[in-house]
C-alpha atoms as a PDB file:
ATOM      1  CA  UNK A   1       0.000   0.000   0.000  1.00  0.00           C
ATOM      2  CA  UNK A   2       1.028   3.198  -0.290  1.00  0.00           C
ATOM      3  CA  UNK A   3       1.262   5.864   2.294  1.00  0.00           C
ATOM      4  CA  UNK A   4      -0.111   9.319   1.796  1.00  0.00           C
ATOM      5  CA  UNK A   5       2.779  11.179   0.557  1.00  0.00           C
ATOM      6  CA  UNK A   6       3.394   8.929  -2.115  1.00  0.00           C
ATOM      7  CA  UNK A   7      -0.129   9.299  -3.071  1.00  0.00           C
ATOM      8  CA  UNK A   8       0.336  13.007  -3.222  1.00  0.00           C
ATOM      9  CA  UNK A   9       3.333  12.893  -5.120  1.00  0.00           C
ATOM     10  CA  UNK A  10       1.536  10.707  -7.664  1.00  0.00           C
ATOM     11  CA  UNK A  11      -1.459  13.291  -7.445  1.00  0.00           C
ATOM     12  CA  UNK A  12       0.920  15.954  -8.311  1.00  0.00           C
ATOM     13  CA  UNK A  13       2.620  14.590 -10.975  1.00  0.00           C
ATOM     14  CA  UNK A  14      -0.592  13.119 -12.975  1.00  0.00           C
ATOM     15  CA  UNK A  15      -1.996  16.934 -12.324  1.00  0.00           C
ATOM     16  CA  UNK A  16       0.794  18.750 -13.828  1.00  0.00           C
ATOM     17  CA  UNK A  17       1.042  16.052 -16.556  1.00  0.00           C
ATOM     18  CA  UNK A  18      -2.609  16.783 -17.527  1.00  0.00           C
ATOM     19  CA  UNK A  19      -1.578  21.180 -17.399  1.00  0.00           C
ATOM     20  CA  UNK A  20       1.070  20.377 -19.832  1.00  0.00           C
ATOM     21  CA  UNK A  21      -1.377  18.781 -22.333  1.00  0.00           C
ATOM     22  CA  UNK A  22      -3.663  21.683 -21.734  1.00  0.00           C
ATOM     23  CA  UNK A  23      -1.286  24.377 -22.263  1.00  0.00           C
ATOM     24  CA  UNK A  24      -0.578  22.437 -25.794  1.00  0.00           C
ATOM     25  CA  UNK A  25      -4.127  22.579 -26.776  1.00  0.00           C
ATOM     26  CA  UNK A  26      -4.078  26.299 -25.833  1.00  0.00           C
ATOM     27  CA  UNK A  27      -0.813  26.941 -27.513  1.00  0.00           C
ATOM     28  CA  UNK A  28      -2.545  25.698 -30.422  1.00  0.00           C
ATOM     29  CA  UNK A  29      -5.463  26.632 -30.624  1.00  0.00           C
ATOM     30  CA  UNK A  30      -3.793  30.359 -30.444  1.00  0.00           C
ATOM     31  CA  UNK A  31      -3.744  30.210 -34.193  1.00  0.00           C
ATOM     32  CA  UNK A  32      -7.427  29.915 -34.933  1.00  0.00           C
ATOM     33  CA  UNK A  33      -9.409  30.622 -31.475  1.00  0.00           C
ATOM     34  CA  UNK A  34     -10.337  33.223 -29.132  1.00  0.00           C
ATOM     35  CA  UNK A  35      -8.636  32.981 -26.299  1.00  0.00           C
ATOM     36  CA  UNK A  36     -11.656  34.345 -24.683  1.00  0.00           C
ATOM     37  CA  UNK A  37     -13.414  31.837 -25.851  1.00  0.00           C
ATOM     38  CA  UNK A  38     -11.115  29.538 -24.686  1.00  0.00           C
ATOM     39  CA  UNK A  39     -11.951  30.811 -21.399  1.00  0.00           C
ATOM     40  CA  UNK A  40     -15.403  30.706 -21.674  1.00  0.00           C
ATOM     41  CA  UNK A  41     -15.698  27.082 -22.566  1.00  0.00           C
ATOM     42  CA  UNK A  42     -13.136  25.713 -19.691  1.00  0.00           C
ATOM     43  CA  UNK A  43     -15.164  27.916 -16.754  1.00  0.00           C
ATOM     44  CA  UNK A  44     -18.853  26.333 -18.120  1.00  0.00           C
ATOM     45  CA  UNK A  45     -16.601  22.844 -18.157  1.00  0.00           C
ATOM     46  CA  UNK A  46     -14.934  23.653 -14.814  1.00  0.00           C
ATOM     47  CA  UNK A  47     -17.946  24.425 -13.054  1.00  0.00           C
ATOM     48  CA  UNK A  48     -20.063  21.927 -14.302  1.00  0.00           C
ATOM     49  CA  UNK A  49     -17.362  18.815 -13.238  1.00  0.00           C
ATOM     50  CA  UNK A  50     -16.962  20.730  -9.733  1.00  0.00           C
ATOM     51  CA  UNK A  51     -20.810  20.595  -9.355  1.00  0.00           C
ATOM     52  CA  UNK A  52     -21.245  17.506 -10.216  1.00  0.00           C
ATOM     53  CA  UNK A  53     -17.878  16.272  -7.435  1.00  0.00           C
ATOM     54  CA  UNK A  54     -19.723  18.341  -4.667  1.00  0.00           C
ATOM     55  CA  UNK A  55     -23.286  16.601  -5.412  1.00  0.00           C
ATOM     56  CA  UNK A  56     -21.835  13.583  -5.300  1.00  0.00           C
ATOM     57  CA  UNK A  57     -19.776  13.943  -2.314  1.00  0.00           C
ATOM     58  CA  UNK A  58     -22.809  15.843  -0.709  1.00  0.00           C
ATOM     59  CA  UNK A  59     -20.968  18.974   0.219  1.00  0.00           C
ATOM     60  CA  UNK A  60     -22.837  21.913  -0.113  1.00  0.00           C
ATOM     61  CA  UNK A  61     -22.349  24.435  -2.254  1.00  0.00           C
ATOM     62  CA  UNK A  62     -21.898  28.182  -1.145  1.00  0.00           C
ATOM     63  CA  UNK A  63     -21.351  31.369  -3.215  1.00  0.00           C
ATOM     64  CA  UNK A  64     -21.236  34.083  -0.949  1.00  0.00           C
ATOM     65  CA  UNK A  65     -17.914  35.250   0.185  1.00  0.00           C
ATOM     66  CA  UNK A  66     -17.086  36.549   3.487  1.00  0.00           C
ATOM     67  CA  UNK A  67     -14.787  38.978   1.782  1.00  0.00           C
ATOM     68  CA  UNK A  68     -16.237  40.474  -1.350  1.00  0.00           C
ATOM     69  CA  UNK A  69     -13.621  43.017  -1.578  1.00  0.00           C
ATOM     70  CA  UNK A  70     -10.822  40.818  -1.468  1.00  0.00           C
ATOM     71  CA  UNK A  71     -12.618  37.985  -3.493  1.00  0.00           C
ATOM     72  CA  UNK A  72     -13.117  40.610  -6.275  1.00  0.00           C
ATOM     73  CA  UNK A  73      -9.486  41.526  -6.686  1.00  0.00           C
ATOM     74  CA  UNK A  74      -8.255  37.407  -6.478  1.00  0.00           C
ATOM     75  CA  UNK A  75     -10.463  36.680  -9.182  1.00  0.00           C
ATOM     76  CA  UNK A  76      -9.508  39.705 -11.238  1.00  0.00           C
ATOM     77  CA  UNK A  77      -5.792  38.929 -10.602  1.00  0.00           C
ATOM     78  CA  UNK A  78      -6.753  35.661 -11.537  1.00  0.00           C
ATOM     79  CA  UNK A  79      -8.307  36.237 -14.643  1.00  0.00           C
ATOM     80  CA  UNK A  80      -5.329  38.411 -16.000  1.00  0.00           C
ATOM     81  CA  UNK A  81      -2.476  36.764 -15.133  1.00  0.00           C
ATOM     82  CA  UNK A  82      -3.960  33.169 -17.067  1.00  0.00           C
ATOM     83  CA  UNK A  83      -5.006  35.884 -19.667  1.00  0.00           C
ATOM     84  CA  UNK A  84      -1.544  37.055 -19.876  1.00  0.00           C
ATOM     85  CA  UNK A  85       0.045  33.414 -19.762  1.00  0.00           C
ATOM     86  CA  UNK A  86      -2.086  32.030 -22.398  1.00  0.00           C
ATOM     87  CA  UNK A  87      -1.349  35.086 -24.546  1.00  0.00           C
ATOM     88  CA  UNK A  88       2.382  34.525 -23.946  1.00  0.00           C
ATOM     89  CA  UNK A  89       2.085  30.922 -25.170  1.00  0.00           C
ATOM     90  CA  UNK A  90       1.246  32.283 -28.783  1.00  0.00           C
ATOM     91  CA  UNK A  91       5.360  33.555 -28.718  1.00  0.00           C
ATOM     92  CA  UNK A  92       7.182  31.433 -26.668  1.00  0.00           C
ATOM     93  CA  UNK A  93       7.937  27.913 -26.166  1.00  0.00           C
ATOM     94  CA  UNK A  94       6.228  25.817 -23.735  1.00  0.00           C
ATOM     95  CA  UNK A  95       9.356  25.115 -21.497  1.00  0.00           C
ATOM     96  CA  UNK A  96      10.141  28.750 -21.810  1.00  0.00           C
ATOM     97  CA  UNK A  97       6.355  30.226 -20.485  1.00  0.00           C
ATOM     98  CA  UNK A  98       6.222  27.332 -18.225  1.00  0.00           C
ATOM     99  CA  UNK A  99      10.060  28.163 -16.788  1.00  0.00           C
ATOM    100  CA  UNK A 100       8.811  32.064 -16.335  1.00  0.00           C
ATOM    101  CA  UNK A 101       5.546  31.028 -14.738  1.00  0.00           C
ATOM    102  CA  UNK A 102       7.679  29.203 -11.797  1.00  0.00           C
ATOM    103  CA  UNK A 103       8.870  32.011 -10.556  1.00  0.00           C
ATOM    104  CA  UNK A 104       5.276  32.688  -8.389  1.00  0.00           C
ATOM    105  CA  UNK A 105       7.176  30.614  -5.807  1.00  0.00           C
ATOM    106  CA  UNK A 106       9.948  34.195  -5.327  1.00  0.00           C
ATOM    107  CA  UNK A 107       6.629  36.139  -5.305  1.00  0.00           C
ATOM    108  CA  UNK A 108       4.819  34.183  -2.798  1.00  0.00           C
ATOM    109  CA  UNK A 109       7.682  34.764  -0.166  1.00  0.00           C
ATOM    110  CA  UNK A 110       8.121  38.261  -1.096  1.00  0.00           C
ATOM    111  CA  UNK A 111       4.435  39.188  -0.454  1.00  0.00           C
ATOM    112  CA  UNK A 112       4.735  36.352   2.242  1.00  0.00           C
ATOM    113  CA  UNK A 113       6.930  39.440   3.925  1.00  0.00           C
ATOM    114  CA  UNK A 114       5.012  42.468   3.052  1.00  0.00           C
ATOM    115  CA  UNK A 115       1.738  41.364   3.886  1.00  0.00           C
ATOM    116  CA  UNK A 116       1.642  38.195   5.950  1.00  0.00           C
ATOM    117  CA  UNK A 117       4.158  39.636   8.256  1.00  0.00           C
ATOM    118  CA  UNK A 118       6.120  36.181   7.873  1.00  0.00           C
ATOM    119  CA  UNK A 119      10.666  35.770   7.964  1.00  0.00           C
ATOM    120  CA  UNK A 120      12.084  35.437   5.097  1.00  0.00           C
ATOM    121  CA  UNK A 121      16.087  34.999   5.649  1.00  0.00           C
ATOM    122  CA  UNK A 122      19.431  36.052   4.080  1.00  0.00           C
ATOM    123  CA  UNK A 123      19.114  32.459   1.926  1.00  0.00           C
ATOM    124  CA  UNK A 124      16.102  32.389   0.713  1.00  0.00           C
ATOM    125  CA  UNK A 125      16.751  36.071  -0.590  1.00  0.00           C
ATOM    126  CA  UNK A 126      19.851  34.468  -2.293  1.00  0.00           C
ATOM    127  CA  UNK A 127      17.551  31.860  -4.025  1.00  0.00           C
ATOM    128  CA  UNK A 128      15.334  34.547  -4.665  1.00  0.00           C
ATOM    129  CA  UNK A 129      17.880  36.830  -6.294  1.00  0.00           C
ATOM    130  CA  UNK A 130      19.453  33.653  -8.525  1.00  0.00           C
ATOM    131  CA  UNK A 131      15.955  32.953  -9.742  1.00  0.00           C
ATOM    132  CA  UNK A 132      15.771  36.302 -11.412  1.00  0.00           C
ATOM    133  CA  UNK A 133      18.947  36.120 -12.578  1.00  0.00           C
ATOM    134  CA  UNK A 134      17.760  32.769 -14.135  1.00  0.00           C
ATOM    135  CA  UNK A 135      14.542  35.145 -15.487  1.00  0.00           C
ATOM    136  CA  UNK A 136      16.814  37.545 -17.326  1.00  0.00           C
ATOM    137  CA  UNK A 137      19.516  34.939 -18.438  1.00  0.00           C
ATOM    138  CA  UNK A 138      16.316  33.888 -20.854  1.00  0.00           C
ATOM    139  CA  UNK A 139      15.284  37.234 -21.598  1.00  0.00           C
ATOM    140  CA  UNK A 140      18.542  38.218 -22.666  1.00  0.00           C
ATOM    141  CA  UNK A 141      17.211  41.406 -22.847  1.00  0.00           C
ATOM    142  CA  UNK A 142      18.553  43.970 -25.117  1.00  0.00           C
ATOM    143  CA  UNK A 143      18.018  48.008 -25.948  1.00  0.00           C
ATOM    144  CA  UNK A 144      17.550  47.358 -29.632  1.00  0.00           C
ATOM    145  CA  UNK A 145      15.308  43.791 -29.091  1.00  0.00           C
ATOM    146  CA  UNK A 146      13.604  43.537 -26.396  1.00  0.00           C
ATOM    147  CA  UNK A 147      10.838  40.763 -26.546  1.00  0.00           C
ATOM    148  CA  UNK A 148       8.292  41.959 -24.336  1.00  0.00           C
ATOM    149  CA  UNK A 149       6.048  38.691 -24.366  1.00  0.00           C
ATOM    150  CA  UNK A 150       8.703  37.045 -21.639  1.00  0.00           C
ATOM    151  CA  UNK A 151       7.540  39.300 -19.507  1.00  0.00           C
ATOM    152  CA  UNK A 152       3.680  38.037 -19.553  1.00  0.00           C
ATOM    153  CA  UNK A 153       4.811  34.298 -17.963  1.00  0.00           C
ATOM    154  CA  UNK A 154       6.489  36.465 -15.270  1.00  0.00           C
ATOM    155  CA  UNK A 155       2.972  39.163 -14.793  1.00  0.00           C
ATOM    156  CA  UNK A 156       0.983  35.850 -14.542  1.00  0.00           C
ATOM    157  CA  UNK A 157       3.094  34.942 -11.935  1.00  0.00           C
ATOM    158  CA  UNK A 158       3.365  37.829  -9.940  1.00  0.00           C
ATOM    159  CA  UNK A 159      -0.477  38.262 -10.068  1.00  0.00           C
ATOM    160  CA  UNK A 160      -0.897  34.356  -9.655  1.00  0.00           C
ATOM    161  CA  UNK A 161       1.480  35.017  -6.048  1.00  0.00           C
ATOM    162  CA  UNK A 162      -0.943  37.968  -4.856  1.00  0.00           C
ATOM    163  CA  UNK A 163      -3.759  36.093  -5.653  1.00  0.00           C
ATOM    164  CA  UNK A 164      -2.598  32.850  -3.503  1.00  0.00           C
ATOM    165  CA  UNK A 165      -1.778  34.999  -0.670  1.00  0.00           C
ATOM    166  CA  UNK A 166      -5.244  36.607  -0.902  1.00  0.00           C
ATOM    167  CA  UNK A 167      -6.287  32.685  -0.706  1.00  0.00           C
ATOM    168  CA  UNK A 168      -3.942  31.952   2.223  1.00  0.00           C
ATOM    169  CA  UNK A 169      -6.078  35.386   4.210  1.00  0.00           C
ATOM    170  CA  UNK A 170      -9.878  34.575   3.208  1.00  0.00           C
ATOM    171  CA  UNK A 171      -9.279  30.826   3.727  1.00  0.00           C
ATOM    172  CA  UNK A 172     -10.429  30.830   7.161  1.00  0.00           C
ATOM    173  CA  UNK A 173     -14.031  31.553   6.275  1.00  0.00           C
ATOM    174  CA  UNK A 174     -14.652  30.854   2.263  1.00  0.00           C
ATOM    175  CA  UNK A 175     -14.430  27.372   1.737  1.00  0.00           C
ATOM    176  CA  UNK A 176     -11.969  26.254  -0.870  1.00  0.00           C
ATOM    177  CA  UNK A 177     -14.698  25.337  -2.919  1.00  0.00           C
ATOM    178  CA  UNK A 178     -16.240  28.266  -2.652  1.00  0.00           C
ATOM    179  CA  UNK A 179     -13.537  30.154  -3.784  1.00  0.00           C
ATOM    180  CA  UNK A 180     -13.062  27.922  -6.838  1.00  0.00           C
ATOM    181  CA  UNK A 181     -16.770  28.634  -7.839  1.00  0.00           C
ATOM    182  CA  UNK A 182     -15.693  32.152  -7.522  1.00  0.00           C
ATOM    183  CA  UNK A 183     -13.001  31.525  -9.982  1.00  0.00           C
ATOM    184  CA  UNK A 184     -14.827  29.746 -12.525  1.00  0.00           C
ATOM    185  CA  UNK A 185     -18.088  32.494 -12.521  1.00  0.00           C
ATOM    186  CA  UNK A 186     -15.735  35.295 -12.753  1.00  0.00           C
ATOM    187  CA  UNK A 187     -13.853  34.563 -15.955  1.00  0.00           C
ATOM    188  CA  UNK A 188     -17.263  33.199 -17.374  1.00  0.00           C
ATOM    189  CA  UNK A 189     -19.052  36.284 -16.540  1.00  0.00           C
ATOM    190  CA  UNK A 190     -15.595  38.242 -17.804  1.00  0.00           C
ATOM    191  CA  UNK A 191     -15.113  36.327 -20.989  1.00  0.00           C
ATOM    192  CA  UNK A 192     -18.657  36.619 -22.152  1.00  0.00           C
ATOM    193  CA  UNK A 193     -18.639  40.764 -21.605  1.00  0.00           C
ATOM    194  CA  UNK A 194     -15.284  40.751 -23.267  1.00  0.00           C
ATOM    195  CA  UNK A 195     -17.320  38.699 -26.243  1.00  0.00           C
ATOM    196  CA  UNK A 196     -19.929  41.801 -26.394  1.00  0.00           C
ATOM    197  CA  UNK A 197     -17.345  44.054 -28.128  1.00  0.00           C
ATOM    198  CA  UNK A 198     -15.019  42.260 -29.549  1.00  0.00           C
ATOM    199  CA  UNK A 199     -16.256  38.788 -30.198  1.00  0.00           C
ATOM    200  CA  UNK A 200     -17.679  39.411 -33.670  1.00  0.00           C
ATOM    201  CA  UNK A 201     -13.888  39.695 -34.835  1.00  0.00           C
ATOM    202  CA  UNK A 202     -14.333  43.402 -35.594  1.00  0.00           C
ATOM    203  CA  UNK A 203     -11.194  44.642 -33.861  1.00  0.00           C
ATOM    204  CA  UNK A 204      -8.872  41.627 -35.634  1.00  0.00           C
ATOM    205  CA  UNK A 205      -7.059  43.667 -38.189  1.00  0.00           C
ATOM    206  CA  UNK A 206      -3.274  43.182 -37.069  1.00  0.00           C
ATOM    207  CA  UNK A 207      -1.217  40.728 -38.303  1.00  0.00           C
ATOM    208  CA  UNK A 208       0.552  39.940 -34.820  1.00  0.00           C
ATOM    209  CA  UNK A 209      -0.457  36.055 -33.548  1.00  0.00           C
ATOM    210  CA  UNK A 210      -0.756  36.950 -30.143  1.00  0.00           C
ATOM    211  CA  UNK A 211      -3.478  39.731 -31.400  1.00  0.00           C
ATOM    212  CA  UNK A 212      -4.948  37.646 -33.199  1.00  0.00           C
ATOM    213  CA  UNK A 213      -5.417  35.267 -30.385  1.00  0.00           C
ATOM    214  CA  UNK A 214      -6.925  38.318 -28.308  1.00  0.00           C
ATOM    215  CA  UNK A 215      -9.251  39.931 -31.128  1.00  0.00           C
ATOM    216  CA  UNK A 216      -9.991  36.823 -33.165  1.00  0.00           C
ATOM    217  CA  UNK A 217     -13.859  36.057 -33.869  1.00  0.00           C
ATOM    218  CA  UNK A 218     -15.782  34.075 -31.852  1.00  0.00           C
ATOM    219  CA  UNK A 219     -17.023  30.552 -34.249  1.00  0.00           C
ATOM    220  CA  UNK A 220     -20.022  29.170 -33.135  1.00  0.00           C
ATOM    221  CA  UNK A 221     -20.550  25.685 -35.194  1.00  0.00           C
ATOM    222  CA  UNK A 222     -18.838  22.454 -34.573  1.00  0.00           C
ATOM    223  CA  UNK A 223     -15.591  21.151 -35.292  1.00  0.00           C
ATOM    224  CA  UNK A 224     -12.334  19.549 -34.394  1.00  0.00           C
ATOM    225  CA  UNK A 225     -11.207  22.636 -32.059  1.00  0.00           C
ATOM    226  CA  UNK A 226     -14.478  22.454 -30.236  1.00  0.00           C
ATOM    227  CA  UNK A 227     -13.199  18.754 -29.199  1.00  0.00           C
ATOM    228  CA  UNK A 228     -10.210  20.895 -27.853  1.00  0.00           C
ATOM    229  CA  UNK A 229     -12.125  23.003 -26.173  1.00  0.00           C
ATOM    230  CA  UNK A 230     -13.658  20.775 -23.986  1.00  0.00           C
ATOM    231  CA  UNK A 231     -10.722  18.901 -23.610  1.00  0.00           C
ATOM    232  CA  UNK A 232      -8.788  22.011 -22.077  1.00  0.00           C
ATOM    233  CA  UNK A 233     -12.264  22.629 -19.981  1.00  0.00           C
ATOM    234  CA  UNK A 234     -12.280  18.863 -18.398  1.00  0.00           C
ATOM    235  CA  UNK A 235      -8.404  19.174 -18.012  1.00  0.00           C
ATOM    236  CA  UNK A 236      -8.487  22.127 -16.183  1.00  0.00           C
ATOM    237  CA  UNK A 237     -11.211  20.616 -13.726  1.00  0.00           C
ATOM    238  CA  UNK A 238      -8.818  16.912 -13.238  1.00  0.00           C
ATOM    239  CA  UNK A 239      -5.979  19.422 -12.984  1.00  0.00           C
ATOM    240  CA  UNK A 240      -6.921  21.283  -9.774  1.00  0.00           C
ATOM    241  CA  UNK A 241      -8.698  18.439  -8.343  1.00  0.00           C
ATOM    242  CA  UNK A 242      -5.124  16.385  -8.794  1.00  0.00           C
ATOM    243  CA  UNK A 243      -3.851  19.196  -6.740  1.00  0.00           C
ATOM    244  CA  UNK A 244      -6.462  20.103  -4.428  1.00  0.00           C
ATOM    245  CA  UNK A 245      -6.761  16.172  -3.224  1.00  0.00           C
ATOM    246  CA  UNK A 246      -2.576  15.906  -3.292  1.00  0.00           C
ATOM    247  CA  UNK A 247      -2.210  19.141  -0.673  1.00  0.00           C
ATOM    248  CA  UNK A 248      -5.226  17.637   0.706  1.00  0.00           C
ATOM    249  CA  UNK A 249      -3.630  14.485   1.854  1.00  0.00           C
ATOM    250  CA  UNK A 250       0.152  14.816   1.633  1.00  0.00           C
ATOM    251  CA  UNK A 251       2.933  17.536   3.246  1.00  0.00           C
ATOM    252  CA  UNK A 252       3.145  20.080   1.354  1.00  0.00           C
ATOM    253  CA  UNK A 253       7.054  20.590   1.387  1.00  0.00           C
ATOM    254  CA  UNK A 254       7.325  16.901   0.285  1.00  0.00           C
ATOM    255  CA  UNK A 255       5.116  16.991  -2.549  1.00  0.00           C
ATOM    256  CA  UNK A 256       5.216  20.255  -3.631  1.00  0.00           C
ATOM    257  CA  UNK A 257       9.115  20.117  -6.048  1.00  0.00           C
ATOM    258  CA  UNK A 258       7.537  17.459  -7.635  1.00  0.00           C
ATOM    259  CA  UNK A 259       5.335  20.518  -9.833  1.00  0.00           C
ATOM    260  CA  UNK A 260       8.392  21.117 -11.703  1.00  0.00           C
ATOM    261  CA  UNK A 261       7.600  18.038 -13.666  1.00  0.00           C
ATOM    262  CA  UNK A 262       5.535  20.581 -15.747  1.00  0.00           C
ATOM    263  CA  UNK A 263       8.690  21.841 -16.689  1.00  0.00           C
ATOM    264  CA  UNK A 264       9.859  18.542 -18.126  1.00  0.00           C
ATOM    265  CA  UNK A 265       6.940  18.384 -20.287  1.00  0.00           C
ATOM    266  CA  UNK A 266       6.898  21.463 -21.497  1.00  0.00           C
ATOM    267  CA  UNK A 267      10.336  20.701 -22.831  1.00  0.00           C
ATOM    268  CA  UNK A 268       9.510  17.257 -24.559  1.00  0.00           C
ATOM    269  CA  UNK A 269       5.591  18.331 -25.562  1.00  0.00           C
ATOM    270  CA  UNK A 270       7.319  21.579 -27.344  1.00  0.00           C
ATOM    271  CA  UNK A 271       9.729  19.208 -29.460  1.00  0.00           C
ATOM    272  CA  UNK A 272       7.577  16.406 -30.350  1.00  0.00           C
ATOM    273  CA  UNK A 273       4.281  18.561 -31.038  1.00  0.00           C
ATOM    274  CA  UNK A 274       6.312  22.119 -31.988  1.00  0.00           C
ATOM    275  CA  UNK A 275       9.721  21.547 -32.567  1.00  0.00           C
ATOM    276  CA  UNK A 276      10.728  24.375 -29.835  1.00  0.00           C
ATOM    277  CA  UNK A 277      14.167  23.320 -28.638  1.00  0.00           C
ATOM    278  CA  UNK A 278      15.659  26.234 -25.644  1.00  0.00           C
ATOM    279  CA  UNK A 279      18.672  27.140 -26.589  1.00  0.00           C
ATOM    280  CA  UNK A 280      21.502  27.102 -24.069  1.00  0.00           C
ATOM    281  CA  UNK A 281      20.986  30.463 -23.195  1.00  0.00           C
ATOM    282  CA  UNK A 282      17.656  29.040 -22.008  1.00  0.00           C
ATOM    283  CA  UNK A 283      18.332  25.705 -20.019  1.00  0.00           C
ATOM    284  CA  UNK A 284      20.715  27.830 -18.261  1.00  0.00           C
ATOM    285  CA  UNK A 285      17.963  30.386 -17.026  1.00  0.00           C
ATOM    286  CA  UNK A 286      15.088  26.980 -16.983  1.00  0.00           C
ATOM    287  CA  UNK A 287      17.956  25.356 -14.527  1.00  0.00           C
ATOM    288  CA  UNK A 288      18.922  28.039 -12.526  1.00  0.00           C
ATOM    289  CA  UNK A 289      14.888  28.997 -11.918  1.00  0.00           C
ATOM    290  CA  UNK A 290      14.086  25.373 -10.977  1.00  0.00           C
ATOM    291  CA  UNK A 291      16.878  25.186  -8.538  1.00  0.00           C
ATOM    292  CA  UNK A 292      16.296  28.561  -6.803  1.00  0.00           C
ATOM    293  CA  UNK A 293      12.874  27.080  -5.916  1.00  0.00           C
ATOM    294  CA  UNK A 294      13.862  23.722  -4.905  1.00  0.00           C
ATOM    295  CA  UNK A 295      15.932  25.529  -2.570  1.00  0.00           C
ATOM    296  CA  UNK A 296      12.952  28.083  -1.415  1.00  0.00           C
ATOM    297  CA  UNK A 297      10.923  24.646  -0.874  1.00  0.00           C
ATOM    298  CA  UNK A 298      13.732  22.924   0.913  1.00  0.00           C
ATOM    299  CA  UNK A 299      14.623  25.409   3.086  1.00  0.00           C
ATOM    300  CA  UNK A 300      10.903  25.782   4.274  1.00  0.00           C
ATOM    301  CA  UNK A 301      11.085  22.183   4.786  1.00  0.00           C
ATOM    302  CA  UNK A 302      14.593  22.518   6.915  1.00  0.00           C
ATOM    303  CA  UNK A 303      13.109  25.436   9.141  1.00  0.00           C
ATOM    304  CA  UNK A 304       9.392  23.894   9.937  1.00  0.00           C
ATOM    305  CA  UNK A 305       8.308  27.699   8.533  1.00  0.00           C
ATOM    306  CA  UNK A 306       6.406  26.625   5.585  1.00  0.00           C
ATOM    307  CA  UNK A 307       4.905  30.006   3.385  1.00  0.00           C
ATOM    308  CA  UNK A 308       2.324  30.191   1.133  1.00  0.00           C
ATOM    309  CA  UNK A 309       4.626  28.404  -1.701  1.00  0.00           C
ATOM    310  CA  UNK A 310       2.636  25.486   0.181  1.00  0.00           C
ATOM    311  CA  UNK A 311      -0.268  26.652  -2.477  1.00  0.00           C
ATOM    312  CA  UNK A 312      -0.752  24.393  -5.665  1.00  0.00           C
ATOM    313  CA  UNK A 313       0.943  26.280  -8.941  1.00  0.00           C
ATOM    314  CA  UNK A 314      -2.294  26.494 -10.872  1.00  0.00           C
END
């Protein structure tokens, strides 16, 4: 039998595994859907699986939030940081957005500081530090050509941090459930006022993919990308749920470096399915980001002081 850590470590791995297929249906689908859309689809998807988990487990189901304030900003965070990451994935590689996105783990323990009042010490600033040296190792940013679009993974991760220590506050009287609901209604109801103004395709005139992806018509009849769609909808339900029941059951610190199989994937998906290959420019940043948070999630481990990195990735 196995014992509960194992379990989660399993849990974690099969729920990053199923991201990584869902950020290649998004990455492409970029070239002929709305990424609204896109949204739209996976929170009808998303809520429906979650309703049908809490009927069946007999939990009740509550909408109101004890914080509507705060609720209102997470989901808004929320909603533009995926925004941003999805947009990002119509530019960069898979292992590249993916390598970016991982550095929420720095932000956590920053705003772990400012606003949860909690120690952060001289070596996990050091980690901290060497991950964003790892961040603009990739960028390899320059005056004359600066791509801008590595800069979205690294948004949706700052806003994803903020968002988790929002979580981490309001979890004390919103259910976890509750706030998931929240999630899913929010970028429904955001997605479908976006589609009043822009989802007849009017505004798609530029010739840029990731504008494209942001303007593009909504389609309405049936075809192979509407497979996709619910695909990335029931995906991003198993996803969470992976990770919800894995936290649920397991120590965090022992399960949690095991997320950085994403990472992985994103390398071999981008081959086989796009031919993206990092350059070494690029495994050097992807390496030096993965290790800075191993060492962030060690050293919480080491010190019994575990932060709000303890939060699932996605």
């Amino acid at each position: 039998m196995f014992n509960d850590t194992q379990k989660g470590i399993f849990l974690i791995i099969l729920g990053m595994s199923i991201f990584s297929f869902q950020d290649v249906l998004i990455k492409y689908l970029s070239t002929n859907t709305s990424v609204f859309q896109i949204f739209f689809v996976r929170s009808i998807i998303g809520l429906l699986v979650i309703s049908v988990f809490l009927s069946f487990t007999k939990q009740k189901i509550i909408f109101k939030s004890e914080y509507p304030i705060l609720t209102l900003i997470r989901v808004i965070l929320f909603f533009s940081a995926f925004l941003a990451f999805y947009i990002s994935l119509s530019r960069l590689s898979l292992a590249v957005a993916n390598s970016l996105f991982f550095t929420s783990p720095f932000f956590i323990t920053i705003f772990s500081m400012i606003f949860l009042k909690e120690k952060i010490g001289i070596r996990r600033w050091a980690a901290i530090i060497c991950g964003f040296v790892g961040v603009i190792i990739i960028m390899n940013p320059k005056i004359d050509n600066l791509n801008l679009f590595y800069l979205l993974p690294v948004y949706c991760a700052l806003a994803y941090a903020l968002s988790m220590i929002i979580i981490k506050y309001t979890s004390d009287k919103d259910s976890v459930y509750s706030q998931i609901f929240h999630l899913y209604i929010s970028a429904l109801i955001m997605s479908s006022l976006i589609s009043l103004f822009i989802g007849d395709g009017s505004l798609n005139i530029y010739d840029d993919p990731s504008l494209q992806f942001l303007f593009r018509e909504w389609y309405l009849s049936y075809n192979q990308n509407t497979i996709f769609l619910f695909v990335i909808g029931i995906a991003g339900a198993l996803g969470f749920f992976c990770l919800h029941q894995a936290y649920r059951i397991a120590s965090p610190p022992s399960i949690a470096p095991f997320e950085y199989i994403l990472i992985l994937w994103s390398i071999s998906l981008g081959w086989v399915v796009f031919g993206d290959v990092p350059d070494s420019r690029s495994f050097v940043g992807i390496t030096i980001i993965i290790g800075s948070g191993l060492y962030i999630f060690f050293r919480e481990n080491i010190r019994k002081a575990p932060i709000s990195t303890e939060k699932p990735l996605r």
